[in-house]
Protein backbone atom coordinates (compact mmCIF):
# COMPACT_ATOMS: atom_id res chain seq x y z
CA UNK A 1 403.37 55.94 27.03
CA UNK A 2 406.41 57.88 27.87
CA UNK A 3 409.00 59.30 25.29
CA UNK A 4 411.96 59.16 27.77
CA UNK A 5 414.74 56.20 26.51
CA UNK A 6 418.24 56.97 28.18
CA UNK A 7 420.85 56.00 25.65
CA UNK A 8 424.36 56.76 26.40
CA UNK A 9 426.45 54.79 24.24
CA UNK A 10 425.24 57.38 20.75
CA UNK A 11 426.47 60.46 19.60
CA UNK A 12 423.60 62.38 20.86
CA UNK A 13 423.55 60.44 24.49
CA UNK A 14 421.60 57.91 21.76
CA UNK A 15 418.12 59.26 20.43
CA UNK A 16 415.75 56.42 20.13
CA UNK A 17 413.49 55.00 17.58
CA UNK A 18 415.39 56.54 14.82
CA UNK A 19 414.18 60.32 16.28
CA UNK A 20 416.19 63.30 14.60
CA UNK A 21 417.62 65.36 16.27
CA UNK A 22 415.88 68.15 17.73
CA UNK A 23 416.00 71.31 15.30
CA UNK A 24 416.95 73.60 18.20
CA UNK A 25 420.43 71.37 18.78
CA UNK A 26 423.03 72.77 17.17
CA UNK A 27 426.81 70.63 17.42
CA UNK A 28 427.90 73.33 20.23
CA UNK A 29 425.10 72.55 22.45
CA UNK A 30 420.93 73.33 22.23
CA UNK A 31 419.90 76.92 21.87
CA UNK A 32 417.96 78.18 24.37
CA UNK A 33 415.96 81.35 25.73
CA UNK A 34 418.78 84.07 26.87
CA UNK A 35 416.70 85.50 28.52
CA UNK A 36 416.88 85.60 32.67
CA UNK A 37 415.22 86.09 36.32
CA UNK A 38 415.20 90.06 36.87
CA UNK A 39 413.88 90.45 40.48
CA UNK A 40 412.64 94.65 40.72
CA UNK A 41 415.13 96.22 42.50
CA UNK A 42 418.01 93.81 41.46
CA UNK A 43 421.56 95.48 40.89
CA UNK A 44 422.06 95.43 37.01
CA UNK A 45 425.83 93.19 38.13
CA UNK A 46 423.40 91.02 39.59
CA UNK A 47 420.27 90.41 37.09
CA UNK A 48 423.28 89.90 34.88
CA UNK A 49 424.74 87.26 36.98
CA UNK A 50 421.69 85.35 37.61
CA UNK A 51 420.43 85.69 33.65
CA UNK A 52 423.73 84.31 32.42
CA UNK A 53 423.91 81.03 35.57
CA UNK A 54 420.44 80.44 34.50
CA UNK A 55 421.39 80.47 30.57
CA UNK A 56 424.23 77.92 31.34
CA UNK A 57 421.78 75.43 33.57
CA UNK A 58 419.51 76.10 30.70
CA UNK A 59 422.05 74.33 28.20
CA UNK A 60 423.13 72.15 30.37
CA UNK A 61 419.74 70.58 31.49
CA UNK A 62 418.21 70.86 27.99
CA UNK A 63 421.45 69.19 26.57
CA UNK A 64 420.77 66.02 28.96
CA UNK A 65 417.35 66.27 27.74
CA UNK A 66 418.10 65.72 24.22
CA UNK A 67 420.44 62.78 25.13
CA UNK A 68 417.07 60.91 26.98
CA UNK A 69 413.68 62.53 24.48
CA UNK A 70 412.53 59.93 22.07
CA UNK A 71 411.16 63.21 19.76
CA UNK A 72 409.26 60.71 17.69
CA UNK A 73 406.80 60.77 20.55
CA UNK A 74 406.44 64.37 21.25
CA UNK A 75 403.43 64.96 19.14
CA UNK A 76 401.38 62.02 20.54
CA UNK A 77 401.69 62.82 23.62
CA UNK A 78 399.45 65.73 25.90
CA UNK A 79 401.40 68.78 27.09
CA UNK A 80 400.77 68.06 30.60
CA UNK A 81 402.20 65.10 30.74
CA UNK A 82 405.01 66.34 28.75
CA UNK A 83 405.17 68.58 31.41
CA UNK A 84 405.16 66.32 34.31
CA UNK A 85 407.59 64.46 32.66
CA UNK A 86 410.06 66.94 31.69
CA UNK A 87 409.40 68.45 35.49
CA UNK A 88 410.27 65.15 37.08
CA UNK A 89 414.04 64.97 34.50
CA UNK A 90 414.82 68.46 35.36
CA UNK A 91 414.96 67.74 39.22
CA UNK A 92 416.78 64.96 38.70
CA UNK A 93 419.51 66.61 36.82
CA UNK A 94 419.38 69.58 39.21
CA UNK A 95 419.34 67.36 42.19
CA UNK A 96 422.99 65.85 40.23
CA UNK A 97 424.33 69.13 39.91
CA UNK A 98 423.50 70.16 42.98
CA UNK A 99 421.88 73.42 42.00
CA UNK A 100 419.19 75.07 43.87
CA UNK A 101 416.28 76.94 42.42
CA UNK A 102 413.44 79.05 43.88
CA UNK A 103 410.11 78.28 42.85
CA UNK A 104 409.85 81.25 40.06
CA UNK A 105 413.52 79.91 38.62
CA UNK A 106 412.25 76.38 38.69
CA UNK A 107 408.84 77.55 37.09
CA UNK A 108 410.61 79.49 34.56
CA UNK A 109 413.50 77.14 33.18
CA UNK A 110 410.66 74.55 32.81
CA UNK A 111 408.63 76.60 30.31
CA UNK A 112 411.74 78.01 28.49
CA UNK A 113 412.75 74.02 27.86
CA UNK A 114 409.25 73.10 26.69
CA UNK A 115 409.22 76.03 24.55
CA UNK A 116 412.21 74.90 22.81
CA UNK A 117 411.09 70.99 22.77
CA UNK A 118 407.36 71.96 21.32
CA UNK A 119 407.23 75.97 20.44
CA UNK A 120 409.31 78.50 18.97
CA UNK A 121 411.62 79.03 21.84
CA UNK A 122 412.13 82.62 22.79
CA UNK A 123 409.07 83.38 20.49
CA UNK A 124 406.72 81.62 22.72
CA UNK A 125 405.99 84.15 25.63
CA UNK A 126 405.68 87.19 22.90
CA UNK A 127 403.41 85.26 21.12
CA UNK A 128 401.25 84.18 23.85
CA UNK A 129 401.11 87.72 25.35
CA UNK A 130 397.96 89.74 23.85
CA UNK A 131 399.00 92.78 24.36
CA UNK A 132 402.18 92.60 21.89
CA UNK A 133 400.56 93.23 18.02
CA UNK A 134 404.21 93.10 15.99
CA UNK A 135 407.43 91.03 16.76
CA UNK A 136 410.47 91.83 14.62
CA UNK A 137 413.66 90.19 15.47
CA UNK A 138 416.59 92.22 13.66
CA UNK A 139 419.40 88.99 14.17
CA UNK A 140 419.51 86.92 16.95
CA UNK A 141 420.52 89.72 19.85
CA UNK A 142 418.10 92.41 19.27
CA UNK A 143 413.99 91.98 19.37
CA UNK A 144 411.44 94.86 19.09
CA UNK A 145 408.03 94.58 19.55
CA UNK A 146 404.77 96.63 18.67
CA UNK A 147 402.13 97.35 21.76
CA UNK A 148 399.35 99.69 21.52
CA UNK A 149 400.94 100.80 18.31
CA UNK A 150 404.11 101.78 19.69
CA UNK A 151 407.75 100.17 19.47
CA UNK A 152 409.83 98.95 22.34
CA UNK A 153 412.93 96.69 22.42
CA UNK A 154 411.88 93.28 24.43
CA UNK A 155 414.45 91.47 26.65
CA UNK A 156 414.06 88.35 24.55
CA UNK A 157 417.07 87.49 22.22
CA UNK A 158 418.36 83.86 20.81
CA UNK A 159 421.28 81.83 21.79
CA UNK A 160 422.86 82.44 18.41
CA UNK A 161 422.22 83.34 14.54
CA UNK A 162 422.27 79.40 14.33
CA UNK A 163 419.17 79.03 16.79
CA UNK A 164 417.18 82.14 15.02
CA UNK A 165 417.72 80.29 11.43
CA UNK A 166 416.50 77.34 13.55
CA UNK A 167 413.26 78.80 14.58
CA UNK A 168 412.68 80.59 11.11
CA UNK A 169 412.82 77.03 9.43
CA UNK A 170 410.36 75.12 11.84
CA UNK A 171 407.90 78.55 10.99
CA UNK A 172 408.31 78.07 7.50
CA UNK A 173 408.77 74.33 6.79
CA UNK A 174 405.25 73.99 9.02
CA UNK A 175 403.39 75.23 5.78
CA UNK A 176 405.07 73.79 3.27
CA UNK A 177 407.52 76.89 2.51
CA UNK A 178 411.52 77.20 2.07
CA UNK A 179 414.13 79.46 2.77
CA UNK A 180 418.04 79.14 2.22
CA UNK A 181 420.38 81.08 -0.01
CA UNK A 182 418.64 80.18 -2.95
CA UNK A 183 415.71 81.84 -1.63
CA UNK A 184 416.74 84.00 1.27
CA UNK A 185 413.02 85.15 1.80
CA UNK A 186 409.75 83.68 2.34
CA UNK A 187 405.95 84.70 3.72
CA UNK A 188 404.60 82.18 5.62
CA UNK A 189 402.31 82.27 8.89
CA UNK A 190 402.18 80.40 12.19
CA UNK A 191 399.12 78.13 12.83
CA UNK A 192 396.75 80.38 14.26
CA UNK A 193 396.57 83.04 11.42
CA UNK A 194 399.48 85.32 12.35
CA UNK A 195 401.33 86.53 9.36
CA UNK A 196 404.95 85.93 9.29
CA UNK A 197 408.00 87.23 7.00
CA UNK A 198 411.87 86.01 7.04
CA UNK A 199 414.95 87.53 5.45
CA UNK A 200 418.14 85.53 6.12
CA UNK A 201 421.94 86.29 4.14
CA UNK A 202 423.35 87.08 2.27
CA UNK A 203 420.35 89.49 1.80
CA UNK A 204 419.97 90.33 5.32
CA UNK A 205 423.35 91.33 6.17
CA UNK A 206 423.25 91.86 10.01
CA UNK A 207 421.40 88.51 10.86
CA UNK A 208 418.38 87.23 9.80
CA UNK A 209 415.03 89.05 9.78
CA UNK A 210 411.91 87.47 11.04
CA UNK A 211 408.63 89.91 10.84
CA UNK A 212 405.42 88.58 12.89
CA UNK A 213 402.03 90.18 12.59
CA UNK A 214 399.99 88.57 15.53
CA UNK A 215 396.28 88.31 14.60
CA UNK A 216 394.20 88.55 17.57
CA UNK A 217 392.56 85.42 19.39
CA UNK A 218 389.52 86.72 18.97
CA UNK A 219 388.52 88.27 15.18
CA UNK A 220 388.38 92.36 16.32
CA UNK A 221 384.31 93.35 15.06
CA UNK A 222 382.90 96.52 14.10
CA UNK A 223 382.00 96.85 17.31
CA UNK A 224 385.13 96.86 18.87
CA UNK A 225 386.68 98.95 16.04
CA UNK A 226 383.95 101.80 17.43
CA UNK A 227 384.86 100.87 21.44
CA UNK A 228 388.39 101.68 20.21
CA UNK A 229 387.41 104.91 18.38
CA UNK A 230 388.78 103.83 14.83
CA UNK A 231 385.57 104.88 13.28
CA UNK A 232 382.01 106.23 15.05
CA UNK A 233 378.66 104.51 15.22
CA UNK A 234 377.04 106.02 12.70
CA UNK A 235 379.49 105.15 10.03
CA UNK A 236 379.73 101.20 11.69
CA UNK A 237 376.07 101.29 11.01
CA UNK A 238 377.18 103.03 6.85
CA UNK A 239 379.11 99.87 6.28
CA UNK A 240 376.78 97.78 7.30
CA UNK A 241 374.56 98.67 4.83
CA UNK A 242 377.19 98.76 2.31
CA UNK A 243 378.42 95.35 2.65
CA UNK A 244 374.58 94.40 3.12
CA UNK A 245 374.13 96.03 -0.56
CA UNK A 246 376.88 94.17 -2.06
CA UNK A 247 378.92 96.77 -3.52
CA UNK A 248 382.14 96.35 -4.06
CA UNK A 249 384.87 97.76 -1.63
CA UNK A 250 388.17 98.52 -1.97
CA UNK A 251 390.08 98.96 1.33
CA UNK A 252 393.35 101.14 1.21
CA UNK A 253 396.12 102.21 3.58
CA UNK A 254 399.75 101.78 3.75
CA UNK A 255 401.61 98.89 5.52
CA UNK A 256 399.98 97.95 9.01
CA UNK A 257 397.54 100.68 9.03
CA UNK A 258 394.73 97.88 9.69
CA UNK A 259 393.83 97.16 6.14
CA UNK A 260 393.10 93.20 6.97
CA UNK A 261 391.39 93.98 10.36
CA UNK A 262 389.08 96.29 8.64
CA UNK A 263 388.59 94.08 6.27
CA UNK A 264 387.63 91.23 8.79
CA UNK A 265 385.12 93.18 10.33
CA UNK A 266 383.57 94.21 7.37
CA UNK A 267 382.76 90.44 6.10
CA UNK A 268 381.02 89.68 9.23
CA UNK A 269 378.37 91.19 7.90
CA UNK A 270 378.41 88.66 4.62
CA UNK A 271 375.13 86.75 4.93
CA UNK A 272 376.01 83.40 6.14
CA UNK A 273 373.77 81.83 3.13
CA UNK A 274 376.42 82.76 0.70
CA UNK A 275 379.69 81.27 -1.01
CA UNK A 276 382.91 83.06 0.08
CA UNK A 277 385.76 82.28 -2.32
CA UNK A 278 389.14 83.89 -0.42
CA UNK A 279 392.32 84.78 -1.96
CA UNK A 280 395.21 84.89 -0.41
CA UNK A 281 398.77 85.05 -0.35
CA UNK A 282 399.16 83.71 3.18
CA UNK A 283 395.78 82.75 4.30
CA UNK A 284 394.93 85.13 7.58
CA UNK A 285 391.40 86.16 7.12
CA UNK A 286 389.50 85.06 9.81
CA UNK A 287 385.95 84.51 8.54
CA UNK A 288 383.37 83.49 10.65
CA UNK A 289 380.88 82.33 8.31
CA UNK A 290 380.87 78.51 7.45
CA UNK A 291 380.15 78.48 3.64
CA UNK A 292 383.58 79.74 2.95
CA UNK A 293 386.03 78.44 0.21
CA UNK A 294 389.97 79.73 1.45
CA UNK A 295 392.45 79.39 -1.30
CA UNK A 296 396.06 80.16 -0.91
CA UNK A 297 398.93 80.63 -3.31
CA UNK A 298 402.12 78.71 -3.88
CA UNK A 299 405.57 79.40 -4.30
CA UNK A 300 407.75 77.29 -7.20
CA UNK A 301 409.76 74.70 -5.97
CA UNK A 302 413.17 74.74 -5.72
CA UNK A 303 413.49 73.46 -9.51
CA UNK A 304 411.63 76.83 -10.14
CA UNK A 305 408.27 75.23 -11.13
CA UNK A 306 404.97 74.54 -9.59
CA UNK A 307 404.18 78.75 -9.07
CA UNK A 308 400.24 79.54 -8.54
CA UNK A 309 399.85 82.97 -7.96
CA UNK A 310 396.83 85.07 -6.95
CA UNK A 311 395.75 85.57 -10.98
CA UNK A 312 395.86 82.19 -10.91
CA UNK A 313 393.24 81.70 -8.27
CA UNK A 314 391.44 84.34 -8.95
CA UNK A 315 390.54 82.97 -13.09
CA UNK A 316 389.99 79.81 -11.00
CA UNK A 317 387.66 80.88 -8.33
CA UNK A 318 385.31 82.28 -10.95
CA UNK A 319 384.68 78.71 -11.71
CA UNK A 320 383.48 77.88 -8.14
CA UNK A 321 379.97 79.19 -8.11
CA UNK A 322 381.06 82.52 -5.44
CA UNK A 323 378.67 85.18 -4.35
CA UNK A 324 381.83 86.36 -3.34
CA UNK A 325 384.91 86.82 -4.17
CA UNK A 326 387.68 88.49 -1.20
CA UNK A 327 391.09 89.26 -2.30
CA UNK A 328 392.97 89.26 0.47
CA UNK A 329 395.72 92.21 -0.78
CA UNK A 330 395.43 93.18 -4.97
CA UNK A 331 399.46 93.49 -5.99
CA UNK A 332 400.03 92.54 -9.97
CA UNK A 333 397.86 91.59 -12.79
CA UNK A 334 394.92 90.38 -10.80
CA UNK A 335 393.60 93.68 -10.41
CA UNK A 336 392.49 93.25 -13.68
CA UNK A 337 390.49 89.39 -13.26
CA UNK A 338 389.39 91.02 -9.71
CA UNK A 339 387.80 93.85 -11.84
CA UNK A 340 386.60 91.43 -14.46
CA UNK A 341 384.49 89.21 -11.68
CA UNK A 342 382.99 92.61 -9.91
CA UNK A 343 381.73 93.64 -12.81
CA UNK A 344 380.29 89.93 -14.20
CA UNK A 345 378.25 89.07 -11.52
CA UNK A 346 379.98 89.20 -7.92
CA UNK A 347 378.79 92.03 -6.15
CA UNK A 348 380.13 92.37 -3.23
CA UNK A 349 383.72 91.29 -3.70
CA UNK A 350 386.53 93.03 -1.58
CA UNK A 351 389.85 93.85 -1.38
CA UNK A 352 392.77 95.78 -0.09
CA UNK A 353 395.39 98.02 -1.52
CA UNK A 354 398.45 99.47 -0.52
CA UNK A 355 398.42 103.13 -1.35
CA UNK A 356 398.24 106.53 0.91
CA UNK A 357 394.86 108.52 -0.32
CA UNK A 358 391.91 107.62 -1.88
CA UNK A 359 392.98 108.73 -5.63
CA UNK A 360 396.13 107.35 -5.39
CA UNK A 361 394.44 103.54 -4.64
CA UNK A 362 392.35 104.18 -7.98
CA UNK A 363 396.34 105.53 -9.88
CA UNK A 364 397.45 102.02 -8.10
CA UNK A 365 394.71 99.72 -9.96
CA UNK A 366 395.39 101.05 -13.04
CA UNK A 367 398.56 100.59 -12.62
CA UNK A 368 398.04 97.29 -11.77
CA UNK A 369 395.75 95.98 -14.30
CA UNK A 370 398.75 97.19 -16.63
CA UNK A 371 400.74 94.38 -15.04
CA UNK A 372 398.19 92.09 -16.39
CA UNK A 373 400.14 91.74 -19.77
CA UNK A 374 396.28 92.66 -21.62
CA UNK A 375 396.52 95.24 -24.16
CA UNK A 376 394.30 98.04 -22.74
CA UNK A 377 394.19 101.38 -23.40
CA UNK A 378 394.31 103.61 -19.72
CA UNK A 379 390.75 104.98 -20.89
CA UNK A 380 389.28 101.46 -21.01
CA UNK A 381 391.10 100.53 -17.59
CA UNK A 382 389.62 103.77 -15.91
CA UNK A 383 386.04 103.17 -17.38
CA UNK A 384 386.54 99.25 -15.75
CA UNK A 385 387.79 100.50 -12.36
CA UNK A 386 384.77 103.24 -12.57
CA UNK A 387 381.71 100.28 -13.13
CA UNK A 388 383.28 98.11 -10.81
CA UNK A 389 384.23 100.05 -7.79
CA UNK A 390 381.47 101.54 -5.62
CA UNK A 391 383.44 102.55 -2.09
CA UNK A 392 386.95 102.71 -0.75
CA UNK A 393 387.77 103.07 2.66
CA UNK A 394 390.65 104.65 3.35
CA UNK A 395 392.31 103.24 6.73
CA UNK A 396 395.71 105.12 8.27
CA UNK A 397 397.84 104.37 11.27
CA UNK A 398 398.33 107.90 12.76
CA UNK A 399 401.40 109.51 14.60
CA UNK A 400 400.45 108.24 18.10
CA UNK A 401 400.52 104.93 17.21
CA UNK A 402 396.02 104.78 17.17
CA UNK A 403 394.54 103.30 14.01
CA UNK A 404 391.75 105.27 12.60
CA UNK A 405 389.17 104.88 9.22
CA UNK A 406 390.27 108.25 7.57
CA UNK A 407 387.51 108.40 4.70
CA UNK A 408 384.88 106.63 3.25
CA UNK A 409 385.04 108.21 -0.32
CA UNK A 410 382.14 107.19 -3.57
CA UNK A 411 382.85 106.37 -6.83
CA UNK A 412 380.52 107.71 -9.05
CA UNK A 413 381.66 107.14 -13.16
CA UNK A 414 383.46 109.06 -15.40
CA UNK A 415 384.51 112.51 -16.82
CA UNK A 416 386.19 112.73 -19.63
CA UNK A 417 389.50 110.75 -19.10
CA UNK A 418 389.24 111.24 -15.27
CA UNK A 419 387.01 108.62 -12.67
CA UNK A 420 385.25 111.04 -10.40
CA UNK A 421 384.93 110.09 -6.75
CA UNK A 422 383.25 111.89 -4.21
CA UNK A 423 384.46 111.78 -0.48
CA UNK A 424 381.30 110.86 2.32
CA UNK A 425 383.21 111.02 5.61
CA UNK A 426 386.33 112.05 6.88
CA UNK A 427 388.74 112.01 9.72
CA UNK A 428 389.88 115.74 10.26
CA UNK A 429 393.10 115.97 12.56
CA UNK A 430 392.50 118.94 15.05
CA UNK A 431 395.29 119.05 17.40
CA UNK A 432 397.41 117.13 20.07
CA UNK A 433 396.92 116.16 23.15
CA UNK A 434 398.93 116.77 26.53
CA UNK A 435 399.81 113.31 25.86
CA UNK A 436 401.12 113.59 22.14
CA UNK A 437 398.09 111.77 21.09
CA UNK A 438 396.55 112.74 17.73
CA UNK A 439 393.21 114.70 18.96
CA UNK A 440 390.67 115.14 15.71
CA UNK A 441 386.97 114.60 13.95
CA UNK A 442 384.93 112.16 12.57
CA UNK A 443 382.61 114.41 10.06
CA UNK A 444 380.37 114.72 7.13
CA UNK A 445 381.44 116.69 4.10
CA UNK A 446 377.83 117.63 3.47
CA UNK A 447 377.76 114.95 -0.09
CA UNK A 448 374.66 112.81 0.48
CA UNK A 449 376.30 109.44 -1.60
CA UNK A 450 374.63 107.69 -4.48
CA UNK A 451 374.82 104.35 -2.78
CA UNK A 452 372.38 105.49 -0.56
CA UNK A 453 369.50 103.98 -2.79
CA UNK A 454 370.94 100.99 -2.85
CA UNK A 455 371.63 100.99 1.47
CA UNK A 456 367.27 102.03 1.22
CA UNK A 457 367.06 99.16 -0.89
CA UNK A 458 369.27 96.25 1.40
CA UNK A 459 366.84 97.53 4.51
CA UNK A 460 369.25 100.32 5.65
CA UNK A 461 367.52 103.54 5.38
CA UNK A 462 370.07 106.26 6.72
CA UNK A 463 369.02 110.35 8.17
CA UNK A 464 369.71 112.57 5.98
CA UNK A 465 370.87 114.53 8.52
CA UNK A 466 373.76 112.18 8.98
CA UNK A 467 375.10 113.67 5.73
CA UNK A 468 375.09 117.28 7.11
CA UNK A 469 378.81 119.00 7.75
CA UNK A 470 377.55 120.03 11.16
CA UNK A 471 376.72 116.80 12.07
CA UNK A 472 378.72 115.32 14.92
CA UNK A 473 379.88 111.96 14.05
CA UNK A 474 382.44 111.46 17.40
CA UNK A 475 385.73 113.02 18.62
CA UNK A 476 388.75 110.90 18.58
């Protein structure tokens, strides 16, 4: 089967079989990768020179492209012989044009066309490279991207605000999502989990916005979280038992401090006999146990109807028979149906929180459950957020970029008007390195926790010595 059919009596050089035309066409020409062939070494003049002959051959060969692609076919057909394909057009048109290419050039204008036929264009390399954690594209001519939790401008930039809007709608329209001036933002996320977020005008006045948070290939474990020094042994081996116990666990930090990483690791530890019921907003938790239920909620349509939201799901995953329930990030009013089902039945249920301490995640809830609409008084909240809370973790990105767990605090009732909560663990900041990186301490604060009972219970018996201040728990 082959999807070429050369038609040059229509508009388009004649697409067949009724095929659209490609989304990355605009009526000035396609939109391709700007980016070019830097050799180390080369003469800025000169990388210039080659970049911008490359971006024209681009146009020009992915231009002829579009007049011969029958796109109806594009999805039925492998890559590779997509690739052979578009391989054998492109030296045909370059053999026309007599242009000459090196190997590398050749390899490269290849991949930047298929990107553009079956990816996300310029998007593509970022995406595939593992190293890059963040991509945020500030308008079409200026890309910044997050590695090893720093922030560097990337060469990559789009043809035009016209290609970027492109790309943004094949993201969002893959899931069932919208964006236009009507609603000039969205959250949506890319097939393989990562979590995506568009802006476009006349909100975003400089050019659109598009925010990607890549999930990694492979889930990140609690094991890897201690080979990257985010938390020591002894505490990997604390939440364990914790999630083994089924308390409940409330995991808090600010934006991109690892709240849903954490999180991930954490529910590998969910027995794989039991009903997971997820909740999410854009669905990105990547469970690896098979008995799980993922729900997601939906924006209203353009008529302004249709809406399920996260209360929605959560009054309605009560009525699915969960052992758990995981929330994938508490915002509104279902704080308060969250709080409902951990204290009717669902031990065990998580969630996370956007807040900066400990005490302040607790303010948030209550906050929160005041968004519900129900007429509570703030005593009755607290004494609800006191029954069905046992642990939050408190997770922080830290100056140098390194992701750490900075306490593991205990929730342990009520005083008065006041929930009491006792902090376990802590991360205490020393120094810096020669470096600039953050040096500090993983330690006890000498509080042996209530929960541990429950660990002794669940098989996890911990040393009491683990709970002395002199303890040791790892050096970061």
């Amino acid at each position: 089967m082959s999807f070429w059919q050369i038609r040059p009596d229509s508009a388009l050089g004649g697409l067949s079989n009724g095929a659209m035309p490609h989304p990355c066409a605009g009526p000035s020409g396609p939109a391709l990768t700007m980016a070019g062939i830097a050799l180390p070494g080369m003469p800025e003049e000169i990388a210039q020179d080659a970049a911008h002959r490359l971006l024209g051959l681009k146009i020009r060969v992915h231009h002829q492209l579009l007049d011969r692609v029958n796109l109806a076919l594009l999805d039925k057909l492998p890559r590779e012989q997509i690739r052979r394909e578009v391989d054998g057009i492109i030296a045909d048109i370059l053999t026309d044009e007599s242009e000459a290419l090196n190997k590398g050039e050749r390899e490269r204008l290849l991949s930047d066309v298929l990107d553009e036929l079956l990816g996300l264009g310029p998007l593509e390399p970022l995406l595939q490279d593992e190293t890059i954690t963040d991509i945020l594209v500030n308008g079409h001519a200026s890309v910044f991207v997050e590695r090893h939790g720093r922030l560097e401008k990337a060469p990559t930039r789009f043809q035009d605000e016209r290609h970027l809007l492109r790309i943004i709608q094949k993201i969002v329209s893959a899931v069932g999502r919208r964006v236009d001036e009507a609603s000039p933002f969205v959250d949506a996320r890319l097939a393989d989990g990562s979590r995506v977020n568009a802006i476009i005008a006349p909100l975003a006045i400089d050019g659109s916005l598009l925010s990607i948070r890549k999930f990694a290939k492979k889930p990140i474990s609690i094991a890897r979280l201690v080979e990257l020094g985010s938390l020591p042994p002894q505490m990997a081996v604390i939440l364990r038992g914790i999630v083994e116990a089924r308390l409940n666990i409330i995991i808090s930090g600010g934006t991109g401090s690892g709240k849903t990483t954490m999180l991930n690791a954490m529910s590998s530890f969910i027995d794989p006999a039991e009903r997971i019921v997820t909740i999410e907003d854009s669905a990105e938790l990547q469970l690896q146990q098979e008995h799980v239920a993922r729900l997601e909620t939906r924006p209203s349509s353009i008529e302004g109807k249709g809406e399920v939201n996260q209360r929605d799901l959560v009054k309605n995953a009560l009525r699915m028979r969960p052992d758990r329930i995981i929330l994938g990030e508490c915002r509104a009013g279902e704080a308060f149906d969250m709080l409902q089902a951990m204290n009717t039945g669902h031990d065990g249920s998580m969630t996370t929180i956007h807040a900066n301490t400990p005490r302040d995640c607790l303010s948030r809830i209550e906050q929160m459950v005041g968004m519900s609409g129900i007429d509570i008084a703030p005593r009755s909240a607290r004494a609800q957020i006191a029954s069905a809370i046992h642990v939050v973790l408190q997770v922080g990105r830290l100056s140098d970029g390194h992701r750490k767990m900075l306490s593991l605090s205990e929730l342990t009732g009520m005083e008065g008007e006041t929930i009491t909560m006792q902090e376990i663990f802590r991360f205490h900041i020393t120094g810096r390195g020669p470096k600039g990186q953050v040096l500090g301490q993983f330690e006890a604060t000498g509080i042996r926790p209530r929960f541990a009972a429950a660990l002794a219970v669940a098989g996890v018996r911990l040393d009491p010595a683990l709970f002395r201040p002199d303890t040791a728990l790892g050096a970061a």
